[in-house]
C-alpha atoms as a PDB file:
ATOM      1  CA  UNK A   1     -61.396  -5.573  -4.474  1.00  0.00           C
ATOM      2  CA  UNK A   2     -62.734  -8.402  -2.339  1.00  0.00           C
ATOM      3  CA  UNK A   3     -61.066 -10.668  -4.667  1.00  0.00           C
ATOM      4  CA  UNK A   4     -57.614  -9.170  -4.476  1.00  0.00           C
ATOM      5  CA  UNK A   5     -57.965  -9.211  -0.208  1.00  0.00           C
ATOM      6  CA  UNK A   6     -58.904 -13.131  -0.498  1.00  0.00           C
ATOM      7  CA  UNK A   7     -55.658 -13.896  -3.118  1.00  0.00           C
ATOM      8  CA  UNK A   8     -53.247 -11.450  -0.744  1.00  0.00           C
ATOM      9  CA  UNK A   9     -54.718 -13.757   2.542  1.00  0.00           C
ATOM     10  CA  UNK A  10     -54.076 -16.686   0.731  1.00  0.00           C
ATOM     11  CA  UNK A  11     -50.328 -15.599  -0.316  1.00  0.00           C
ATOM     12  CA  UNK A  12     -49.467 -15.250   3.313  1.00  0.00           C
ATOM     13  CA  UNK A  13     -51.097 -17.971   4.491  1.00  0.00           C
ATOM     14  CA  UNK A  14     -49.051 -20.277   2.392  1.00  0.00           C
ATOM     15  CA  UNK A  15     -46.226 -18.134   3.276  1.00  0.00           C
ATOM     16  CA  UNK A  16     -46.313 -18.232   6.924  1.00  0.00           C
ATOM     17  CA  UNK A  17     -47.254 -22.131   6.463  1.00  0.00           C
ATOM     18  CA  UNK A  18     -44.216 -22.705   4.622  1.00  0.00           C
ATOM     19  CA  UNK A  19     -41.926 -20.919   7.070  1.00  0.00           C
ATOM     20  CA  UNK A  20     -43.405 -22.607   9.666  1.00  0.00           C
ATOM     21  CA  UNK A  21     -42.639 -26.316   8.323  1.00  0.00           C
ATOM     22  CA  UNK A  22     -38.886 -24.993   7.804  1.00  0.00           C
ATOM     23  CA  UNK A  23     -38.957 -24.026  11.771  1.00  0.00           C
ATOM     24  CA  UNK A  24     -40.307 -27.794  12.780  1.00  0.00           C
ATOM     25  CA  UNK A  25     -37.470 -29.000  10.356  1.00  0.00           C
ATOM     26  CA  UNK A  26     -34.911 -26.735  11.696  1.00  0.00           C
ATOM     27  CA  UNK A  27     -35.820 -27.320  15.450  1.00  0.00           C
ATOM     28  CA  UNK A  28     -36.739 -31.189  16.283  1.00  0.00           C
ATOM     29  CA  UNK A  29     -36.930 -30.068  19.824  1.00  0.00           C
ATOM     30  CA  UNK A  30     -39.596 -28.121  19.576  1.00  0.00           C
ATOM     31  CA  UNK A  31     -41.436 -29.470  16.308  1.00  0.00           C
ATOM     32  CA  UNK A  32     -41.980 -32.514  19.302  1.00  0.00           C
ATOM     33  CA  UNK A  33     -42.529 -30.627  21.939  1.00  0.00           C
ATOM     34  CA  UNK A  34     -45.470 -29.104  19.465  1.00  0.00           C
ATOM     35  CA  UNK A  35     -46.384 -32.766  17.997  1.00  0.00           C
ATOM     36  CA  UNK A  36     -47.148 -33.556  22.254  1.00  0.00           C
ATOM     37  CA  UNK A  37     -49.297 -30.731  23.353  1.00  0.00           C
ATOM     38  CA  UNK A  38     -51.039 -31.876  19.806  1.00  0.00           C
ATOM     39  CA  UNK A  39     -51.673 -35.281  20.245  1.00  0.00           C
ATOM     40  CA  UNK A  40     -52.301 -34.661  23.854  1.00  0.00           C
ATOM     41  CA  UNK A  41     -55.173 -32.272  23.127  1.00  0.00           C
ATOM     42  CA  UNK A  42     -56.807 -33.533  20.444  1.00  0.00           C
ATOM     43  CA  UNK A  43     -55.962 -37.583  20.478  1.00  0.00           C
ATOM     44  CA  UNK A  44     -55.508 -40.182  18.217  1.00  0.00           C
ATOM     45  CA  UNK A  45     -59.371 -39.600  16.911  1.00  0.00           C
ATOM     46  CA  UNK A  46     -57.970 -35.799  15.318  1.00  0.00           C
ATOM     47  CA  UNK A  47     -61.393 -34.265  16.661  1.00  0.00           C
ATOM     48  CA  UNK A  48     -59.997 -30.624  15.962  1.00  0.00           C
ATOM     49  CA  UNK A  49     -62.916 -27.632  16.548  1.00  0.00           C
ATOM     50  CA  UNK A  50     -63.006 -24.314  18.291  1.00  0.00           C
ATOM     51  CA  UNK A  51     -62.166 -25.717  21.775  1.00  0.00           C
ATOM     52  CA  UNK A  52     -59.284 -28.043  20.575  1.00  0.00           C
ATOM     53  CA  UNK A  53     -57.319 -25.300  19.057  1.00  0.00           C
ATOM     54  CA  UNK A  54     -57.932 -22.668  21.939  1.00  0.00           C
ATOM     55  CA  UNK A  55     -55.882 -25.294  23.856  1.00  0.00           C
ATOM     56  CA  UNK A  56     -52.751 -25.334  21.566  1.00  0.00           C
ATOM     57  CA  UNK A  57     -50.965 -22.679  23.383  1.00  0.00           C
ATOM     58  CA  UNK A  58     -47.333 -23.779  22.411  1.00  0.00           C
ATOM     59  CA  UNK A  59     -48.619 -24.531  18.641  1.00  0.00           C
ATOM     60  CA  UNK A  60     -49.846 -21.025  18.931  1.00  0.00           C
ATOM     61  CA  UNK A  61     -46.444 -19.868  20.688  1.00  0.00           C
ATOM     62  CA  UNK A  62     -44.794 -21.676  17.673  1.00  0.00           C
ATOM     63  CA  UNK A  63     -46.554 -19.597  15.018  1.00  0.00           C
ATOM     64  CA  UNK A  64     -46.079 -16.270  16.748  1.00  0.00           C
ATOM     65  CA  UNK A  65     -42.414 -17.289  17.038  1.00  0.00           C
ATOM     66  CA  UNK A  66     -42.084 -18.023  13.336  1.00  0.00           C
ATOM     67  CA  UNK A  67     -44.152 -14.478  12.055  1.00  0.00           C
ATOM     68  CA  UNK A  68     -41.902 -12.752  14.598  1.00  0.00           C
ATOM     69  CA  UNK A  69     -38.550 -14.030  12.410  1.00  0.00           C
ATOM     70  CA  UNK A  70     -40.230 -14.178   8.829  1.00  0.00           C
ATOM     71  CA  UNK A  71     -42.906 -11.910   8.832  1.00  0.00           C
ATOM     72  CA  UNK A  72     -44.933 -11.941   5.243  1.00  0.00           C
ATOM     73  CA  UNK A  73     -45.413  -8.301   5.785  1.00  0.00           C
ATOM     74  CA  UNK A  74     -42.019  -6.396   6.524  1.00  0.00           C
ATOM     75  CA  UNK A  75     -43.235  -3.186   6.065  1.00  0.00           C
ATOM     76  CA  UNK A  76     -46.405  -2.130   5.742  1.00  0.00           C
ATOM     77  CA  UNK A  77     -47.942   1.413   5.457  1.00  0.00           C
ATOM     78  CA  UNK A  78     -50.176   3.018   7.387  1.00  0.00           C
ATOM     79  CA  UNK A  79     -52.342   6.801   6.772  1.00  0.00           C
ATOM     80  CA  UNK A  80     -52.319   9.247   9.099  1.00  0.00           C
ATOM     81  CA  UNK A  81     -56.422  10.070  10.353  1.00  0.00           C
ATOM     82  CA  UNK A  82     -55.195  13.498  12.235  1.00  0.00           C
ATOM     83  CA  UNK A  83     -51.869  15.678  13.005  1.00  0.00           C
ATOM     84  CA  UNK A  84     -49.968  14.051  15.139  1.00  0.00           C
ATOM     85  CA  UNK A  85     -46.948  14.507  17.086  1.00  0.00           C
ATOM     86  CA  UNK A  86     -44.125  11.885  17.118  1.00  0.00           C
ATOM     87  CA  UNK A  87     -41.544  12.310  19.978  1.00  0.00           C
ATOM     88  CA  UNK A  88     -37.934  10.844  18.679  1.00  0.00           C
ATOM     89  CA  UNK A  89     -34.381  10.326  20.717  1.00  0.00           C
ATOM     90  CA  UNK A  90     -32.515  11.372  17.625  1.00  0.00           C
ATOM     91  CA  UNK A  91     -34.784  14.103  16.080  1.00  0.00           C
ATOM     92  CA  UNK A  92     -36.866  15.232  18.743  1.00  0.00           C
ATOM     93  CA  UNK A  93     -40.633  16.170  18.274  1.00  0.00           C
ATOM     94  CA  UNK A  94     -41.476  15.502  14.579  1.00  0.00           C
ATOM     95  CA  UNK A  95     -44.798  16.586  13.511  1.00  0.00           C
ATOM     96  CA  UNK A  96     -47.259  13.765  11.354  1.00  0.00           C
ATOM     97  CA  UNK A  97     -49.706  16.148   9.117  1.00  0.00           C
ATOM     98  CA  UNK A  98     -53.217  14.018   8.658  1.00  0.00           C
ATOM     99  CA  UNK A  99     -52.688  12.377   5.317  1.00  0.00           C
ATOM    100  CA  UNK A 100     -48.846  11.485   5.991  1.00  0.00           C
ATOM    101  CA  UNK A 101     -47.981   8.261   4.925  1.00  0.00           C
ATOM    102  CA  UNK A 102     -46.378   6.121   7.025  1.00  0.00           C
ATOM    103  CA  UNK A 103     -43.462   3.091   6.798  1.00  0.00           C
ATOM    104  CA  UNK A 104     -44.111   0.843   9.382  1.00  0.00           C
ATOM    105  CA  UNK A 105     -41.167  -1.398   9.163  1.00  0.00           C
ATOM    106  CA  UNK A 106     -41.838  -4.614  11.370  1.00  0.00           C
ATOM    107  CA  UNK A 107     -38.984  -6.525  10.491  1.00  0.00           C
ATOM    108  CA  UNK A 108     -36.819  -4.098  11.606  1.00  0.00           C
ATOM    109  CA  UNK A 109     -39.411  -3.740  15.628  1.00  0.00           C
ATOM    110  CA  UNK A 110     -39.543  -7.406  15.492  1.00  0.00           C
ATOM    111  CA  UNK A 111     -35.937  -8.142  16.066  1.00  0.00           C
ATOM    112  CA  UNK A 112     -35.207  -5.120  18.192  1.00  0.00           C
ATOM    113  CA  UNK A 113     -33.712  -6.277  21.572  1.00  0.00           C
ATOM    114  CA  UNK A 114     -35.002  -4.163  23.161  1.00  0.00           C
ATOM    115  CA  UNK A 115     -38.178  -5.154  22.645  1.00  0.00           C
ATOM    116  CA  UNK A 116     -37.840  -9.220  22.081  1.00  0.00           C
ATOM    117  CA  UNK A 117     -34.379 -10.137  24.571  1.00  0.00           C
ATOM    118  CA  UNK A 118     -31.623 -12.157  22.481  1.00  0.00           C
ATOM    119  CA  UNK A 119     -34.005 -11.647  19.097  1.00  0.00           C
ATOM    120  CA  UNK A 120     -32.321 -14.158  16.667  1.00  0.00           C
ATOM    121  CA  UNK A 121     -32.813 -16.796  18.792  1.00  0.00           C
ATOM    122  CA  UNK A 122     -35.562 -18.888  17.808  1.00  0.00           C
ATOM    123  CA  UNK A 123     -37.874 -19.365  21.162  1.00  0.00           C
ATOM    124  CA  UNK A 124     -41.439 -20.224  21.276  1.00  0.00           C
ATOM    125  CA  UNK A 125     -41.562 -19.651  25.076  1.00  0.00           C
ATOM    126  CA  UNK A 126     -41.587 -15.940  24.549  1.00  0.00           C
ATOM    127  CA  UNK A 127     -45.373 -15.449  23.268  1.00  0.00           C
ATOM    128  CA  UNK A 128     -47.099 -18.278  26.142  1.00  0.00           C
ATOM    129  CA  UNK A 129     -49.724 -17.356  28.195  1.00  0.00           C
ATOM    130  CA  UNK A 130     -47.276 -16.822  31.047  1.00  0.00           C
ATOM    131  CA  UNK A 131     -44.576 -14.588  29.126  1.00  0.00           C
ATOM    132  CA  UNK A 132     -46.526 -12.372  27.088  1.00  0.00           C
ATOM    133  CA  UNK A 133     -46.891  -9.579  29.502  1.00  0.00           C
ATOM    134  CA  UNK A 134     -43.245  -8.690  28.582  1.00  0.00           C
ATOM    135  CA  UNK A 135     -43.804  -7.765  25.046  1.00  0.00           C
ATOM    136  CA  UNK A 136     -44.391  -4.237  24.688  1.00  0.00           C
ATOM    137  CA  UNK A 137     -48.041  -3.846  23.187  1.00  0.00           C
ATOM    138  CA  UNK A 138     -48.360  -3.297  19.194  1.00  0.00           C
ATOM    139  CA  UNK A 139     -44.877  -4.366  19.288  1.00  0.00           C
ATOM    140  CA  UNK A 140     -45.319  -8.014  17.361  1.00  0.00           C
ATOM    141  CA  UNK A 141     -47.428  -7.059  14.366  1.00  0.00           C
ATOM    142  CA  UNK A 142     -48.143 -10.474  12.652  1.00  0.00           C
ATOM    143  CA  UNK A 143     -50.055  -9.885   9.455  1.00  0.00           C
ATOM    144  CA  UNK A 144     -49.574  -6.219   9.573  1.00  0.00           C
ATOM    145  CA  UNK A 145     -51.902  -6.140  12.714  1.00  0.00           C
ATOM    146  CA  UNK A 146     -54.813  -6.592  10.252  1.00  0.00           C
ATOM    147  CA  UNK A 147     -58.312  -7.560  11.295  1.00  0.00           C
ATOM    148  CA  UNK A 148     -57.792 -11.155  10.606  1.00  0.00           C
ATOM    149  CA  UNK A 149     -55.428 -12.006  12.610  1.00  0.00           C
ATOM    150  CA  UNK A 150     -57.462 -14.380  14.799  1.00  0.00           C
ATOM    151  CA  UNK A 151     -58.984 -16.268  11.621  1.00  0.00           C
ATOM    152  CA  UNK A 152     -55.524 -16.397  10.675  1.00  0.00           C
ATOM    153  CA  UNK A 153     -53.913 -17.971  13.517  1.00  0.00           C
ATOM    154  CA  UNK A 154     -56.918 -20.572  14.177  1.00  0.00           C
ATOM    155  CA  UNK A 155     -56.512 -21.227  10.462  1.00  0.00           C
ATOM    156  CA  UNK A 156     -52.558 -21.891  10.606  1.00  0.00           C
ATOM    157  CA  UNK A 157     -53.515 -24.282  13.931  1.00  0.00           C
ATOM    158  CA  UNK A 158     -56.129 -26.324  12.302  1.00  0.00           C
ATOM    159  CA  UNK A 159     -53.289 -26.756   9.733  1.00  0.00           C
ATOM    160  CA  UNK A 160     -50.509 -27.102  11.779  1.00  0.00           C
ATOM    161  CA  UNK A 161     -52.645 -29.952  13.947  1.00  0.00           C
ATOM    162  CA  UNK A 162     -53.399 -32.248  11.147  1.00  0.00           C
ATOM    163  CA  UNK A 163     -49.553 -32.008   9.763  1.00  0.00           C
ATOM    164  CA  UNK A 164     -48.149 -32.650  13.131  1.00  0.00           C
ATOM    165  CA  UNK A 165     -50.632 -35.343  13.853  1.00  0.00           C
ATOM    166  CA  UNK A 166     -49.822 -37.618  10.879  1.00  0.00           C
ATOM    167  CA  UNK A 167     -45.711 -36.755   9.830  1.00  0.00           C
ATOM    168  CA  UNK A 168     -42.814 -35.731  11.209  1.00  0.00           C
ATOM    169  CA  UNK A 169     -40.383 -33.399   9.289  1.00  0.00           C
ATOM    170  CA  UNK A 170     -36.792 -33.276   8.950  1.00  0.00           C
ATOM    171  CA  UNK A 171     -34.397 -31.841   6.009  1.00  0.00           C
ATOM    172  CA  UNK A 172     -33.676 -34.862   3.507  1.00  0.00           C
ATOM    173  CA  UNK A 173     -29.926 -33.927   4.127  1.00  0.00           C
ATOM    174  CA  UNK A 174     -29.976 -33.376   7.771  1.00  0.00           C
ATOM    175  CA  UNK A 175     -27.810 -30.469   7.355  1.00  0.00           C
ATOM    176  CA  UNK A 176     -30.427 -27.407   7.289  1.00  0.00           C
ATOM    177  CA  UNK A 177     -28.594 -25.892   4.499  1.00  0.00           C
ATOM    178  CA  UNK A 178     -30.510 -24.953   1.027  1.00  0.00           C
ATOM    179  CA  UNK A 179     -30.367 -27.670  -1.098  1.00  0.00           C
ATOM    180  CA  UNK A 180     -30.833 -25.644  -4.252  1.00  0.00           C
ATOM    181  CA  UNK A 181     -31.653 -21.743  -5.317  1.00  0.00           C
ATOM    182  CA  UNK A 182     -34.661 -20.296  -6.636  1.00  0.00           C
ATOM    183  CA  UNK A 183     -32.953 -17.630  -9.482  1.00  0.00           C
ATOM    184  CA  UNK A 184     -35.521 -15.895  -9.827  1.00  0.00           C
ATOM    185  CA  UNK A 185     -37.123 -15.365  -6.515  1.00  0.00           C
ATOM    186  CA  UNK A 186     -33.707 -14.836  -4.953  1.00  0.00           C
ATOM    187  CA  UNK A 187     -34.839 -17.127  -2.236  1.00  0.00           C
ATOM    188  CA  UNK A 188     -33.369 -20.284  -0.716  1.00  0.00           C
ATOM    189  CA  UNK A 189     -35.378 -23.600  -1.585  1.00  0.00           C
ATOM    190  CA  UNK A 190     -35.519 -26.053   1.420  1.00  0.00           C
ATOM    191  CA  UNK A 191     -35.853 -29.270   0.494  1.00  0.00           C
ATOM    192  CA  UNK A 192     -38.322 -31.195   3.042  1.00  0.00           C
ATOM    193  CA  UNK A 193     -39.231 -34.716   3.211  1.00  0.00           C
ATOM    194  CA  UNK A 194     -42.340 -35.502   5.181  1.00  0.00           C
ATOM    195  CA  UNK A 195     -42.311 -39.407   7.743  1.00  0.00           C
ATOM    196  CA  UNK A 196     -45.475 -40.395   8.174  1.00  0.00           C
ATOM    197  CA  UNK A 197     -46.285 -41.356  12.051  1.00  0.00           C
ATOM    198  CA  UNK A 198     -47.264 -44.982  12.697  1.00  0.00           C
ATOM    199  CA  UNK A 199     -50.522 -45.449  13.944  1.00  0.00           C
ATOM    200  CA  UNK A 200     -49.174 -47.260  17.074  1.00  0.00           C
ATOM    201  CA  UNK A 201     -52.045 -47.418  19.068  1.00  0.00           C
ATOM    202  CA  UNK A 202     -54.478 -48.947  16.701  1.00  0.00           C
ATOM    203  CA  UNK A 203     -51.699 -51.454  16.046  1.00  0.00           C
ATOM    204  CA  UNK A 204     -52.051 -50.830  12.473  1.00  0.00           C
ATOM    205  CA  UNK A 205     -48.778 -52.539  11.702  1.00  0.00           C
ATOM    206  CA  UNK A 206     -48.236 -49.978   8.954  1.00  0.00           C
ATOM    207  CA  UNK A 207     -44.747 -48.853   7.854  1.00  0.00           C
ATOM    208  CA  UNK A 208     -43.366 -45.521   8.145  1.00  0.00           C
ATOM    209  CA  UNK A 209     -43.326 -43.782   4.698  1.00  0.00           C
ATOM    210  CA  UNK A 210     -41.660 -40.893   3.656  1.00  0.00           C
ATOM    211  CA  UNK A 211     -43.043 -37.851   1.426  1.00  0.00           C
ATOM    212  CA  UNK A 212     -40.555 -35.680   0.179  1.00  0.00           C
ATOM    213  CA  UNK A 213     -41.588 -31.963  -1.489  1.00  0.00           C
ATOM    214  CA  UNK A 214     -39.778 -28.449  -1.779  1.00  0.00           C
ATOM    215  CA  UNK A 215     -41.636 -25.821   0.104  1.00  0.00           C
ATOM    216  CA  UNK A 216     -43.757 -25.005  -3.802  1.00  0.00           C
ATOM    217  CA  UNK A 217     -45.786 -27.893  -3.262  1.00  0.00           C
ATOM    218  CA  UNK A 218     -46.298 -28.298   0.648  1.00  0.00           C
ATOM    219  CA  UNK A 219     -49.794 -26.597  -0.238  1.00  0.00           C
ATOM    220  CA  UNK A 220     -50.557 -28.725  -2.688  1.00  0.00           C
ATOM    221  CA  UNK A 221     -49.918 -31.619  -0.306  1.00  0.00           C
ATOM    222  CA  UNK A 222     -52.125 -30.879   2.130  1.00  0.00           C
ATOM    223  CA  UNK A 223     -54.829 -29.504   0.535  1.00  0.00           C
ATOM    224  CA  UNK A 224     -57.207 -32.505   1.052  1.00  0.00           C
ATOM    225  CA  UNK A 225     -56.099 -32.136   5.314  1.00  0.00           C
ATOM    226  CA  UNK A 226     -56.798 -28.374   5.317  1.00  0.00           C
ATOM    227  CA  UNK A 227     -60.256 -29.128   3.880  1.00  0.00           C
END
């Protein structure tokens, strides 16, 4: 069991990473916006630890915005511990017996206007410090809701820190369009090239270089900055 629970954390931590790279691609804006409150916290030294990545409250905005849209959990299931009564607008008082099995379906919650305003839109803002007294509790459930969540997200940050630190992203063909078709996934393939930032002020005089990966091998890539 305990060996299955690390593999599944590891799937959608490579998920969510993934997806996240595609939103810094997609949205320049606010993949610098991100790369600022980075390099603003933590420096040109990259001393990242506890206190550094409490501080990254847009990064952390950034991630909650990108589980919110492509959530590695769309539904999930939950058991029911006692009887319990569900009130409904279309069926009216529907009755849980302890046991039931439930559907949660998050996808579906997560881009409900009702509870996220204009949902589609892709906006960080919504989960700061400031804003998040607007979301209905329980109503973003990142990683199912599952007891990890705060590893997780410190986890994705550490990541997210060192990538933003050293490269800027962008879609080799500028479009944001899938460049080719995974058959038998039925998934779109991203192709993603990787600039790495000049070190500008340790006048290193280096040249920017480019790295350019599908999605497949972004964990690959920065296995040796995750570590």
């Amino acid at each position: 069991m305990e060996h299955r629970v690390l593999m599944a954390a590891t799937e959608s931590m490579a998920t969510t990473l993934t997806n996240c790279i595609q939103c810094l691609a997609q949205h320049p804006d606010i993949q610098k916006r991100a790369y600022h409150e980075v390099s603003a916290k933590i420096g040109c030294q990259h001393r990242i630890n506890w206190e550094t990545l409490r501080e990254l409250h847009y990064t952390e905005a950034f991630i909650k915005e990108t589980l919110r849209l492509n959530t590695p959990f769309p539904r999930f299931e939950r058991v029911v511990k006692r009887d319990f009564q569900l009130c409904t607008d279309m069926y009216g008082p529907v009755l849980l017996p302890k046991g039931s099995i439930v559907s949660v379906l998050a996808v579906v919650v997560h881009t409900d206007p009702d509870y996220f305003p204009e949902p589609m839109i892709f906006n960080p803002d919504r989960f700061l410090p400031g804003h998040q007294h607007l979301i209905t509790p329980k109503a973003f459930m990142p990683f199912a809701n599952g007891p990890r969540m705060k590893s997780a997200f410190f986890q994705l940050k550490h990541l997210l820190a060192h990538l933003l630190l050293n490269y800027r992203i962008e879609y080799i063909d500028q479009t944001g369009n899938e460049s080719t078709k995974d058959t038998l996934r039925n998934i779109a393939v991203y192709n993603i090239k990787f600039i790495k930032h000049c070190n500008i002020n340790n006048n290193c005089g280096e040249k920017c270089t480019e790295v350019k990966c599908a999605p497949d091998s972004i964990m690959n890539h920065f296995e040796d900055k995750a570590t």
